[in-house]
C-alpha atoms as a PDB file:
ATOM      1  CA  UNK A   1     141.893 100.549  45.144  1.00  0.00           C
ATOM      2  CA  UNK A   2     144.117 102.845  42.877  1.00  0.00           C
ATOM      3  CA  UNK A   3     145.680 105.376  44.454  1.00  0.00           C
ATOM      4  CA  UNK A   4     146.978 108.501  42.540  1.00  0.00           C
ATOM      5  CA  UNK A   5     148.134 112.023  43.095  1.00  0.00           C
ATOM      6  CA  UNK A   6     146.934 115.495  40.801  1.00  0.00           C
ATOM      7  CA  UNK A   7     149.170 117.965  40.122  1.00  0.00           C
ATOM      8  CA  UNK A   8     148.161 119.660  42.971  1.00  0.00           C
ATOM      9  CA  UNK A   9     149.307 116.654  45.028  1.00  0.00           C
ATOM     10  CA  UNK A  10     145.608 116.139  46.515  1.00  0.00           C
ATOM     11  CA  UNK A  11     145.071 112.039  47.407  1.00  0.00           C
ATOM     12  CA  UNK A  12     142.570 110.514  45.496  1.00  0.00           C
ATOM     13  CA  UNK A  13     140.444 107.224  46.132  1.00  0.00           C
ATOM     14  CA  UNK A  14     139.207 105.463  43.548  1.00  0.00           C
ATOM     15  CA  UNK A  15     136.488 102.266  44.058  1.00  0.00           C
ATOM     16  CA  UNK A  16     134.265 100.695  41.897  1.00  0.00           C
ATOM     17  CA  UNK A  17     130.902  99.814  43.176  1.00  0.00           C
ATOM     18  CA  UNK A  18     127.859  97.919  41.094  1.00  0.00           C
ATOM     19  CA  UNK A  19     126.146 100.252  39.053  1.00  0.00           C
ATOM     20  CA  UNK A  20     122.511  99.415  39.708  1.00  0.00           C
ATOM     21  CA  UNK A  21     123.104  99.677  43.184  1.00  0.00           C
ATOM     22  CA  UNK A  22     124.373 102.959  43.314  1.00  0.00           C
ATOM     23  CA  UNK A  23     121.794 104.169  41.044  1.00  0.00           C
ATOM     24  CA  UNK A  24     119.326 102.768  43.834  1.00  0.00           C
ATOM     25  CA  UNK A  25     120.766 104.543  46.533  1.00  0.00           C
ATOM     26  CA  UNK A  26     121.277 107.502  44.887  1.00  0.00           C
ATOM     27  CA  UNK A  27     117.496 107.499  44.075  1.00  0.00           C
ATOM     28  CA  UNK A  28     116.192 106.527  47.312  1.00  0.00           C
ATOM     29  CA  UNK A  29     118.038 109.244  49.148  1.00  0.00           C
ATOM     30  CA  UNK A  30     118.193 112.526  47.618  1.00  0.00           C
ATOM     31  CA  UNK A  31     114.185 113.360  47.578  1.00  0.00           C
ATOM     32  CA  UNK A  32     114.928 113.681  51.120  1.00  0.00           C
ATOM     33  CA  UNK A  33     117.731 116.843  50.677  1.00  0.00           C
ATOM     34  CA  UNK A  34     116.521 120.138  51.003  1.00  0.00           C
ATOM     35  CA  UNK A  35     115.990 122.356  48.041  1.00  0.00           C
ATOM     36  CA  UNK A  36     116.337 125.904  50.106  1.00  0.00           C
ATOM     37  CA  UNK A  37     119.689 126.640  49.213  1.00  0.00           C
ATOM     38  CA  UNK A  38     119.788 128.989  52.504  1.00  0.00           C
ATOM     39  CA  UNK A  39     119.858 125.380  54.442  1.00  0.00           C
ATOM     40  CA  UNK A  40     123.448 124.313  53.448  1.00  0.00           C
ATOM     41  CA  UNK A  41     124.397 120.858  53.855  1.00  0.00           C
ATOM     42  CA  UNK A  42     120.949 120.167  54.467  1.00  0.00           C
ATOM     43  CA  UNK A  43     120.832 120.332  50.264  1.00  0.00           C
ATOM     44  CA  UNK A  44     123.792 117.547  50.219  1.00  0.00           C
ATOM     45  CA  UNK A  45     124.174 114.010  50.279  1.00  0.00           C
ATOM     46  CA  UNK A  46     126.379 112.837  53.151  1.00  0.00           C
ATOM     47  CA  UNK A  47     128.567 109.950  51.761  1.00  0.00           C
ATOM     48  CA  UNK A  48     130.211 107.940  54.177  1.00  0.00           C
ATOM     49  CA  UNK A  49     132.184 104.590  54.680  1.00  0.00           C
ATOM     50  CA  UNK A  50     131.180 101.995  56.650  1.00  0.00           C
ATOM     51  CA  UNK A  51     134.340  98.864  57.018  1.00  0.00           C
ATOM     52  CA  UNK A  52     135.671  97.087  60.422  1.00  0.00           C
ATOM     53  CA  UNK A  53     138.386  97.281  61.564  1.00  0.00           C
ATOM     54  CA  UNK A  54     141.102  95.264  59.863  1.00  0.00           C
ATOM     55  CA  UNK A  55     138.031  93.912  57.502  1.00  0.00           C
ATOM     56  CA  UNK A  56     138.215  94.187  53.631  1.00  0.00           C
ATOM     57  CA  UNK A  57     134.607  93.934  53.253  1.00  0.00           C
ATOM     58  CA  UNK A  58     132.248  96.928  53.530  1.00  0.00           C
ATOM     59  CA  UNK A  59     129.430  99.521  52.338  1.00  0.00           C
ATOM     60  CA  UNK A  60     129.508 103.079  51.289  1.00  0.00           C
ATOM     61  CA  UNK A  61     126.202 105.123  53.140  1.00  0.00           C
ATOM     62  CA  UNK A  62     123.999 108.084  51.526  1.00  0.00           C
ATOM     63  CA  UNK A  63     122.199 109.964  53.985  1.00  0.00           C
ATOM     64  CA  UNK A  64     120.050 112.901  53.196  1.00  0.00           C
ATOM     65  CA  UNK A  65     117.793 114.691  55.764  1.00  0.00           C
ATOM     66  CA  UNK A  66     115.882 118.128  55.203  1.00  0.00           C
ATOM     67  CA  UNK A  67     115.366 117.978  59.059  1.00  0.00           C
ATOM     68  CA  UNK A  68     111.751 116.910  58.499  1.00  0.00           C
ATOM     69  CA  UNK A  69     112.315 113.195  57.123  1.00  0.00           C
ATOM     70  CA  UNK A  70     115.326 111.230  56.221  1.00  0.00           C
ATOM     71  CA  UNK A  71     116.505 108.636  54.091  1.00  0.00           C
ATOM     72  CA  UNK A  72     119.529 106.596  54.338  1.00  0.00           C
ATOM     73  CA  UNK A  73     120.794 103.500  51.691  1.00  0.00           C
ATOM     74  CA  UNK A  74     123.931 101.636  51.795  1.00  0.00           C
ATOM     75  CA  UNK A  75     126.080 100.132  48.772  1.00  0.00           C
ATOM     76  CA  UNK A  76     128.683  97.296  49.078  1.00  0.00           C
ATOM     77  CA  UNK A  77     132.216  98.080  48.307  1.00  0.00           C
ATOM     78  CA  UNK A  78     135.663  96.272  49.281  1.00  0.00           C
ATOM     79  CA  UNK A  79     137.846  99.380  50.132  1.00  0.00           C
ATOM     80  CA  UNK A  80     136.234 103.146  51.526  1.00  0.00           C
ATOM     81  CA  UNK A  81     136.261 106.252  50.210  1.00  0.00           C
ATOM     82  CA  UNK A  82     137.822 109.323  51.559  1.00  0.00           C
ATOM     83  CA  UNK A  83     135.397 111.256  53.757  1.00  0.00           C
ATOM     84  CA  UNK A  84     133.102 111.625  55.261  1.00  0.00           C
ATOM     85  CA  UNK A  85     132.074 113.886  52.536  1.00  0.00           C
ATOM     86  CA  UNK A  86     128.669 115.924  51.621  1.00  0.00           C
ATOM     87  CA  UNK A  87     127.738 116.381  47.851  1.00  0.00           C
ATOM     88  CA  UNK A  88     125.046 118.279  46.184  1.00  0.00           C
ATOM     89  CA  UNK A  89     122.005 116.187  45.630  1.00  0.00           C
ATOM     90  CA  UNK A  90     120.856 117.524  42.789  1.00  0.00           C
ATOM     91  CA  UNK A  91     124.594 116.929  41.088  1.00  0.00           C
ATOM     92  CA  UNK A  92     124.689 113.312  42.592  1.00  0.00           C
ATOM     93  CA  UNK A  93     121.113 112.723  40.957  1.00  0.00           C
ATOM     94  CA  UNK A  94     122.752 114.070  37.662  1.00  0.00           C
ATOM     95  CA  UNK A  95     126.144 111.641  37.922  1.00  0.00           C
ATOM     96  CA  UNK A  96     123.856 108.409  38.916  1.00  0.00           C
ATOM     97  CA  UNK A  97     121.643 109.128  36.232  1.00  0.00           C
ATOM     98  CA  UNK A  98     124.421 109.638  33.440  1.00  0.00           C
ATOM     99  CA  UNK A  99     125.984 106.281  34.081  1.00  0.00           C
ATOM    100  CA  UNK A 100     122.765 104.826  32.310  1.00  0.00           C
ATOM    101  CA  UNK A 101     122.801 101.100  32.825  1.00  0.00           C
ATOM    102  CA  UNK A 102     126.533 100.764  33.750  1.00  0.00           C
ATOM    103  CA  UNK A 103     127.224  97.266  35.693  1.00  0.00           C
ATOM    104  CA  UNK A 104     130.206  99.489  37.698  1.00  0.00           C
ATOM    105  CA  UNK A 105     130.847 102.596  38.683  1.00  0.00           C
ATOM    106  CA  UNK A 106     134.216 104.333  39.526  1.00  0.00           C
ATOM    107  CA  UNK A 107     133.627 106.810  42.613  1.00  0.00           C
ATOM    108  CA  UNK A 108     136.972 109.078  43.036  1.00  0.00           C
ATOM    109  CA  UNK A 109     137.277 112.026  45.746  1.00  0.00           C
ATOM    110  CA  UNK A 110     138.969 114.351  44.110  1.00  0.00           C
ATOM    111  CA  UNK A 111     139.953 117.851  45.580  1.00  0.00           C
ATOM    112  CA  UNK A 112     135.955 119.526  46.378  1.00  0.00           C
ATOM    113  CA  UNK A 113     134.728 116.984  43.537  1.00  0.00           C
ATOM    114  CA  UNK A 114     133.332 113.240  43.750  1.00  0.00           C
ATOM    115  CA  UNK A 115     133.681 111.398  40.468  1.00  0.00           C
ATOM    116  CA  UNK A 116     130.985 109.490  39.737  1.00  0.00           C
ATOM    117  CA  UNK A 117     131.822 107.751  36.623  1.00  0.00           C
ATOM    118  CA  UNK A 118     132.216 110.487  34.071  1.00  0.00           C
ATOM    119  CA  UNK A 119     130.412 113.288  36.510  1.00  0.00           C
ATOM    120  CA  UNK A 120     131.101 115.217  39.328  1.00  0.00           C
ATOM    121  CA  UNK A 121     129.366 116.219  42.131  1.00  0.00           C
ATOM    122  CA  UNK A 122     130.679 119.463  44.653  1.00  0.00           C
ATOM    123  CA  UNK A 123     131.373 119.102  47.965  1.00  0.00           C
ATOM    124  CA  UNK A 124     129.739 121.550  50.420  1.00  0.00           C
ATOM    125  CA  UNK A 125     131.096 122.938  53.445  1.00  0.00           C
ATOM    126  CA  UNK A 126     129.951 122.082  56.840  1.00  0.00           C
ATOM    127  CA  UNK A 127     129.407 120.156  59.901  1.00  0.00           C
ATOM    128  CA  UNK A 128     126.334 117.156  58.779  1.00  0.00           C
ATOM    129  CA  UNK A 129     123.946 116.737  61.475  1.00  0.00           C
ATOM    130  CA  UNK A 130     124.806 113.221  63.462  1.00  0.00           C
ATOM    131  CA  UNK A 131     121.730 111.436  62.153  1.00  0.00           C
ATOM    132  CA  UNK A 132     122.344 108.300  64.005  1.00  0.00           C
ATOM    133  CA  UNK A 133     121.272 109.844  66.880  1.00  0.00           C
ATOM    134  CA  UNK A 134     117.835 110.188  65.401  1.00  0.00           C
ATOM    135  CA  UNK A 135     117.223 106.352  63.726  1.00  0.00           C
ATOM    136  CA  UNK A 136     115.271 104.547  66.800  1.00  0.00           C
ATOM    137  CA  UNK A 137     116.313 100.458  67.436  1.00  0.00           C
ATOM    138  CA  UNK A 138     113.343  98.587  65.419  1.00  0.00           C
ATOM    139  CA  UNK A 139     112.712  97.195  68.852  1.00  0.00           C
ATOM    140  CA  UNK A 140     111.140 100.148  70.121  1.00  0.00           C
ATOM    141  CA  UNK A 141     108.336 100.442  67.656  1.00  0.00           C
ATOM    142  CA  UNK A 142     104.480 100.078  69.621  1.00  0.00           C
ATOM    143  CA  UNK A 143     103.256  99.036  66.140  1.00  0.00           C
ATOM    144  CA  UNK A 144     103.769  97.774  62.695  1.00  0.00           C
ATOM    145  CA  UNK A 145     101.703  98.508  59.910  1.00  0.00           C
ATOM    146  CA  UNK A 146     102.892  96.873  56.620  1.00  0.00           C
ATOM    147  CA  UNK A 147     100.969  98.895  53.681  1.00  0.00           C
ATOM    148  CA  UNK A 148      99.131  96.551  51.022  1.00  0.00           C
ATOM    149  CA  UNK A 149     100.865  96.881  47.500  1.00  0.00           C
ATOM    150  CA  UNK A 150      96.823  98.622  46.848  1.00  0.00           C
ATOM    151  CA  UNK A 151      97.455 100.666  49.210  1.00  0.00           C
ATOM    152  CA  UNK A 152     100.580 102.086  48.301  1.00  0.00           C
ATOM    153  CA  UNK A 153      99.346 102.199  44.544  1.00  0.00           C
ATOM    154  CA  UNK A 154      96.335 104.698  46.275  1.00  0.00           C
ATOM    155  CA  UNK A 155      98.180 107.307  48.087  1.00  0.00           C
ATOM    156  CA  UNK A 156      99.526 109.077  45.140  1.00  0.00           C
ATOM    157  CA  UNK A 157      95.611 109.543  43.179  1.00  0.00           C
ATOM    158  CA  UNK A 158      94.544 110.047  46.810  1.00  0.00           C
ATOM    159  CA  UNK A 159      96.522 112.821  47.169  1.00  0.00           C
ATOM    160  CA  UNK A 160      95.604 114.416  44.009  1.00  0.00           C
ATOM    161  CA  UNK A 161      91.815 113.814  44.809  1.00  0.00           C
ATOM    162  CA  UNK A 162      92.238 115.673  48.117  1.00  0.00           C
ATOM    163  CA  UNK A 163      93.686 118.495  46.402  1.00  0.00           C
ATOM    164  CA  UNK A 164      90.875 118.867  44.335  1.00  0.00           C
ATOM    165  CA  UNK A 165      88.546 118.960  46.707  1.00  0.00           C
ATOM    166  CA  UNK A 166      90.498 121.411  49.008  1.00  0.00           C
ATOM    167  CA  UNK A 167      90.556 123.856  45.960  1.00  0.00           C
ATOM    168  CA  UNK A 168      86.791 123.506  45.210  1.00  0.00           C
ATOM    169  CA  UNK A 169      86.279 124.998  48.859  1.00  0.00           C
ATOM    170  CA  UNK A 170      88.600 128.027  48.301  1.00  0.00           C
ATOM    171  CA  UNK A 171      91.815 126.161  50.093  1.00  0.00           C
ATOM    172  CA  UNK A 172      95.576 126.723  48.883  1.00  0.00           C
ATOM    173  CA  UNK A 173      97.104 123.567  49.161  1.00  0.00           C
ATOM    174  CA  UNK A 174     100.974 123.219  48.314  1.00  0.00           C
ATOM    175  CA  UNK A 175     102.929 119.998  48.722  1.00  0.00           C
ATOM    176  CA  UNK A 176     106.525 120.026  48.747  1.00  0.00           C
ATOM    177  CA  UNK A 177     106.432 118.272  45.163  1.00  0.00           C
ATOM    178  CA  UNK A 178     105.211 121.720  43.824  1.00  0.00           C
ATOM    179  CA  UNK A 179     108.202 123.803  45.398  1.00  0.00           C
ATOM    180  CA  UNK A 180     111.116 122.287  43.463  1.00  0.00           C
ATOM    181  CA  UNK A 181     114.042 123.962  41.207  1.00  0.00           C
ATOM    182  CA  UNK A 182     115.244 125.820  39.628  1.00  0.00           C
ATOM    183  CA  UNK A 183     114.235 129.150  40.978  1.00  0.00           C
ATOM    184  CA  UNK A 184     115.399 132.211  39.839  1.00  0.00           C
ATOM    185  CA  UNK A 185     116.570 134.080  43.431  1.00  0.00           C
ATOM    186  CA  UNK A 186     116.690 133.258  46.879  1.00  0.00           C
ATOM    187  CA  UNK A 187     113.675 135.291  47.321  1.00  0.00           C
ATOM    188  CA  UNK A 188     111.426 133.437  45.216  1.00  0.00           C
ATOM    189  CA  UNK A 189     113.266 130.427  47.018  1.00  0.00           C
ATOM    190  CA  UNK A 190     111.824 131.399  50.295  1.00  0.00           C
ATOM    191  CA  UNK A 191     108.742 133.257  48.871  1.00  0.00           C
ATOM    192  CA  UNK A 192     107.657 129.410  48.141  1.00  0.00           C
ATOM    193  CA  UNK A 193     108.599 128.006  51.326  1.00  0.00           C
ATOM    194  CA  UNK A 194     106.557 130.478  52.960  1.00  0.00           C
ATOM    195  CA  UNK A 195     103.355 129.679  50.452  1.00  0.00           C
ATOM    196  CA  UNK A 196     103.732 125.747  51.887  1.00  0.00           C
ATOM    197  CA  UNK A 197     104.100 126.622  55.562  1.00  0.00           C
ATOM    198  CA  UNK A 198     100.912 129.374  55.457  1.00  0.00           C
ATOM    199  CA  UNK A 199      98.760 126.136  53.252  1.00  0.00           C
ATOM    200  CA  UNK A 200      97.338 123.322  53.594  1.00  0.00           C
ATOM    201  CA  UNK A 201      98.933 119.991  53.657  1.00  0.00           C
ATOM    202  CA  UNK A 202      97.542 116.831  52.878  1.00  0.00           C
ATOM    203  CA  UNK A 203      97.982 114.503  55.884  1.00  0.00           C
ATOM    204  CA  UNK A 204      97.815 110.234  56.197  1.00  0.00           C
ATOM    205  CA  UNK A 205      96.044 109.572  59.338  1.00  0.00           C
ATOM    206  CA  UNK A 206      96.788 106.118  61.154  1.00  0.00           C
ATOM    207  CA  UNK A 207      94.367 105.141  63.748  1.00  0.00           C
ATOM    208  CA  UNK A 208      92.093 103.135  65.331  1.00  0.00           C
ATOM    209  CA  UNK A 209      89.184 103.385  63.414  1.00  0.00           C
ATOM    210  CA  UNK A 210      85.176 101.514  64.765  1.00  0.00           C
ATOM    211  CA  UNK A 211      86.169  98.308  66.729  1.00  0.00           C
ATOM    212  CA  UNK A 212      89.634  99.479  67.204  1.00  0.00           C
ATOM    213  CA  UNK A 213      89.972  98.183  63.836  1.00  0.00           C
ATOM    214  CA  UNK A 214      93.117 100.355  62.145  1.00  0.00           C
ATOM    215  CA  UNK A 215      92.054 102.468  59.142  1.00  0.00           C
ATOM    216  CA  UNK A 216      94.598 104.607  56.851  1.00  0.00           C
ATOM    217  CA  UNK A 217      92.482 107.601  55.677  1.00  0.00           C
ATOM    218  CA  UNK A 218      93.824 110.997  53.863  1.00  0.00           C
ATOM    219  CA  UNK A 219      92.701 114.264  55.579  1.00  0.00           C
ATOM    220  CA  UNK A 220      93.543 117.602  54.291  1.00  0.00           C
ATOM    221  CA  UNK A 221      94.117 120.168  57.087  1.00  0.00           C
ATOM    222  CA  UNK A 222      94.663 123.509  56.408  1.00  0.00           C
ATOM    223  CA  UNK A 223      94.388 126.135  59.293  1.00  0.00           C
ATOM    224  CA  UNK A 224      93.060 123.543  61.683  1.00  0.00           C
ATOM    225  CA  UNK A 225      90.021 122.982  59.609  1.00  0.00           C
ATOM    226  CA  UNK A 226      89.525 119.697  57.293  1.00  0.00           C
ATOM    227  CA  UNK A 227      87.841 118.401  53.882  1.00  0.00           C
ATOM    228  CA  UNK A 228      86.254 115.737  54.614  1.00  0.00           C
ATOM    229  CA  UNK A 229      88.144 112.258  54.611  1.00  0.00           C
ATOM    230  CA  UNK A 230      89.453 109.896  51.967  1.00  0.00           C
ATOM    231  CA  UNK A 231      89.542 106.547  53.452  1.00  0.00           C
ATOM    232  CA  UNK A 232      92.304 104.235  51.430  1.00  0.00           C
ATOM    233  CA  UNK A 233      91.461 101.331  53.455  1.00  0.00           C
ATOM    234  CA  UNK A 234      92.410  98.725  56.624  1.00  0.00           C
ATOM    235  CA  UNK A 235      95.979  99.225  57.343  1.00  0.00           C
ATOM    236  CA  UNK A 236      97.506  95.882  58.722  1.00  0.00           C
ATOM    237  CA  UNK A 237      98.762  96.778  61.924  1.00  0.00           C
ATOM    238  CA  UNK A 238     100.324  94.887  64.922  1.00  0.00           C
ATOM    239  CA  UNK A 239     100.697  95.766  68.377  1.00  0.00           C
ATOM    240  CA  UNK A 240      99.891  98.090  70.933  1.00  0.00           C
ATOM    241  CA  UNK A 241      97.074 100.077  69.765  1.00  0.00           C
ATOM    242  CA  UNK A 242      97.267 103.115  71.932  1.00  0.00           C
ATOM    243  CA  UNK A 243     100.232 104.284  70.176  1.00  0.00           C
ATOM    244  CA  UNK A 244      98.011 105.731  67.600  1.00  0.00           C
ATOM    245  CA  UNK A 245      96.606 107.934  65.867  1.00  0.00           C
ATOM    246  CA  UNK A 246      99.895 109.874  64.194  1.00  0.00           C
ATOM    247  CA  UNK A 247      99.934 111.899  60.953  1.00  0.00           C
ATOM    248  CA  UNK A 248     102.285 112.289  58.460  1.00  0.00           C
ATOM    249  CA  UNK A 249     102.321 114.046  55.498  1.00  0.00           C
ATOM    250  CA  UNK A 250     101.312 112.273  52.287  1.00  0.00           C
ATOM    251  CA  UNK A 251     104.320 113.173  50.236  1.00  0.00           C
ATOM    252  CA  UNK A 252     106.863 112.427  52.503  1.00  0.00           C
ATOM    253  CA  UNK A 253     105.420 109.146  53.348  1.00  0.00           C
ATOM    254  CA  UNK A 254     104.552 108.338  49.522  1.00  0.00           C
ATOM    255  CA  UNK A 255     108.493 109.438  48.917  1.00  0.00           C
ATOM    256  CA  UNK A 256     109.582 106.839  51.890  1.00  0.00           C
ATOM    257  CA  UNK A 257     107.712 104.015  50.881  1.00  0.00           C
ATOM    258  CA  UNK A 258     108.539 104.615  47.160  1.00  0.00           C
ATOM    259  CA  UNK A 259     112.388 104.543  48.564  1.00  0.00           C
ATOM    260  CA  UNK A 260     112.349 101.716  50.808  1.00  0.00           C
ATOM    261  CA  UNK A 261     110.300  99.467  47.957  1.00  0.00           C
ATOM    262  CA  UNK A 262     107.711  97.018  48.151  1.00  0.00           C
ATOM    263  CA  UNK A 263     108.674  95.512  51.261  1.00  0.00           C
ATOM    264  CA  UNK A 264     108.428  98.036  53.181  1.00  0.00           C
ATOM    265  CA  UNK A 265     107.632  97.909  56.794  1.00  0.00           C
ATOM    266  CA  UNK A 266     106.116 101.122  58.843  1.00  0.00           C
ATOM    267  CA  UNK A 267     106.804 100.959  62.606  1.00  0.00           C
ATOM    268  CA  UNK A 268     104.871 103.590  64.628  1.00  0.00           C
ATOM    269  CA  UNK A 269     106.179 104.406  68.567  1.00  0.00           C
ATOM    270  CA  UNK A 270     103.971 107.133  69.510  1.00  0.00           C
ATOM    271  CA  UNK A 271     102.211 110.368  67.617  1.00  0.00           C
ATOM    272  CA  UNK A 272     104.813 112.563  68.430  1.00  0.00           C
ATOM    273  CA  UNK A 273     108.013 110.175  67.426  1.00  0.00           C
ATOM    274  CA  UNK A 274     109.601 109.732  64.447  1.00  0.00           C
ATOM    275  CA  UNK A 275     108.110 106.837  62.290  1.00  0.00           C
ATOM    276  CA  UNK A 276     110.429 104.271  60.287  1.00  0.00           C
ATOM    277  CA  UNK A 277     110.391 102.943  57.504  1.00  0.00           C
ATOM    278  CA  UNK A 278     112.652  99.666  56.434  1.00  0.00           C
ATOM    279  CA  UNK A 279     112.497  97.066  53.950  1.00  0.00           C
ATOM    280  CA  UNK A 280     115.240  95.483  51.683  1.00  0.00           C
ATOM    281  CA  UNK A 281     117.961  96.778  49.693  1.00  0.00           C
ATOM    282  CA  UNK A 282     119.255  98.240  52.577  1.00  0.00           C
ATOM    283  CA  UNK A 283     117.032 101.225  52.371  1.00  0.00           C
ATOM    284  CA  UNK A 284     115.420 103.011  55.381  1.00  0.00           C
ATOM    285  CA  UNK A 285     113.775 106.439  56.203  1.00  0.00           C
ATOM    286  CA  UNK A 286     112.197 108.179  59.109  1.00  0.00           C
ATOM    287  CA  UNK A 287     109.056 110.669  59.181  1.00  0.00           C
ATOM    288  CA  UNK A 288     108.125 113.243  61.718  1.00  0.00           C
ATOM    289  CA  UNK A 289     105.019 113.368  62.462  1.00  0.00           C
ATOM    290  CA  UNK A 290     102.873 116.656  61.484  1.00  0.00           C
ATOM    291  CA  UNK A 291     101.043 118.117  64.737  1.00  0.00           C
ATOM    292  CA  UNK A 292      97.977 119.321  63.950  1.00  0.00           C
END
């Protein structure tokens, strides 16, 4: 660790961290910031060290929630960084990805900036939300469903096919893939949040399907009415049954899995709890469910 002082005689904290990791994290967390600028530090990345006491080993950890999912990655460091600290998301998205294929990175805190590499990102004002108190032990899950690499590889065509059909019957459907930036004023901003809440969404349905057998199936609900379902196949499931169904909404869930990776691992408490999602790299998200 290097430590230097501006001319302004702020502290900074330099580390260097492996590159692809960071670039990992970086990408596995921020699709889960918010883009309504109205929400905060709900649009930031919370960047926090993670060290024992006395130890010289440790991680640095990105959280980002938009209060509807949340996705949280760690990266191995020696030495932490000042904070906690919140950055913009889309900034720390722009500093990852300008460090190309960089086997280090230098992070430095600097003043209301985070160096990353040759890029900054802002900090933004406010108290985070204490997200810890919202990731469930593993140990409380009723079931496990671990999605089939086929499966995973259907959602996204799935989704597009339900679409289709919802618009052939007269249906507006908007996923929160088609409300992204830039928009021009805050009123367009929340012009298009309103268009997603008064739509359709298109929902992944877990549940027990003939025989108790578990099925995965899309269903588009819009209004309380539905297309007619998409079936992507058996979902490999474990455990007590009567925790099902739940629904989730396809994006989010396609967004989690795509974070977490291949090994990903869905465990499912009730239809009303948040679902998890782990796997390796040190990558996990939650879900809430969509009531419908």
């Amino acid at each position: 660790m290097t430590m230097t002082t501006d001319t302004t005689n702020t502290i900074m904290t330099r580390i260097t961290v492996n590159g692809a990791a960071l670039r990992r994290a970086v990408q596995a967390v921020t699709p889960a910031a918010s883009t309504d600028e109205a929400r905060g530090v709900l649009c930031g990345v919370l960047i926090e060290s993670e060290f024992e006491p006395g130890g010289s080993d440790g991680r640095i950890r990105l959280t980002a929630t938009d209060s509807y999912r949340l996705h949280t990655a760690t990266v191995a460091a020696s030495v932490p960084i000042d904070g906690p600290m919140v950055v913009r998301a889309d900034e720390l998205t722009a500093a990852a990805k300008a460090t190309k294929r960089q086997s280090t990175v230098e992070l430095m805190s600097r003043g209301i900036n985070l160096m990353v590499g040759p890029s900054c990102a802002h900090r933004i004002d406010g108290d985070y939300p204490n997200w810890q108190q919202l990731m469930p032990a593993w140990s409380t899950n009723n079931v496990t469903w671990t999605p089939t690499a086929a499966q995973v590889r259907a959602l996204e065509p799935g989704i597009r096919t339900m679409q289709a059909r919802s618009q052939a019957v007269g249906w507006d459907i908007v996923t929160h893939k088609a409300i992204e930036k830039p928009w021009r004023t805050r009123e367009s901003e929340r012009e298009a949040y309103r268009d997603a809440r008064d739509s359709g969404r298109i929902l992944v349905h877990i549940g027990a399907g003939t025989g108790r057998v578990p099925v995965m199936q899309l269903r588009c609900d819009h209004k309380g009415r539905e297309v007619e379902e998409l079936s992507l196949g058996v979902a490999l499931v474990t455990g007590d049954q009567d925790a099902l169904p739940v629904n989730l909404d396809a994006d989010y869930l396609l967004d989690a899995l795509d974070a977490v990776g291949p090994e990903a691992q869905v465990g499912i408490r009730d239809g009303l709890k948040a679902v998890m999602i782990v796997g390796g790299d040190n990558i996990q998200a939650l879900v809430m469910p969509v009531r419908t």
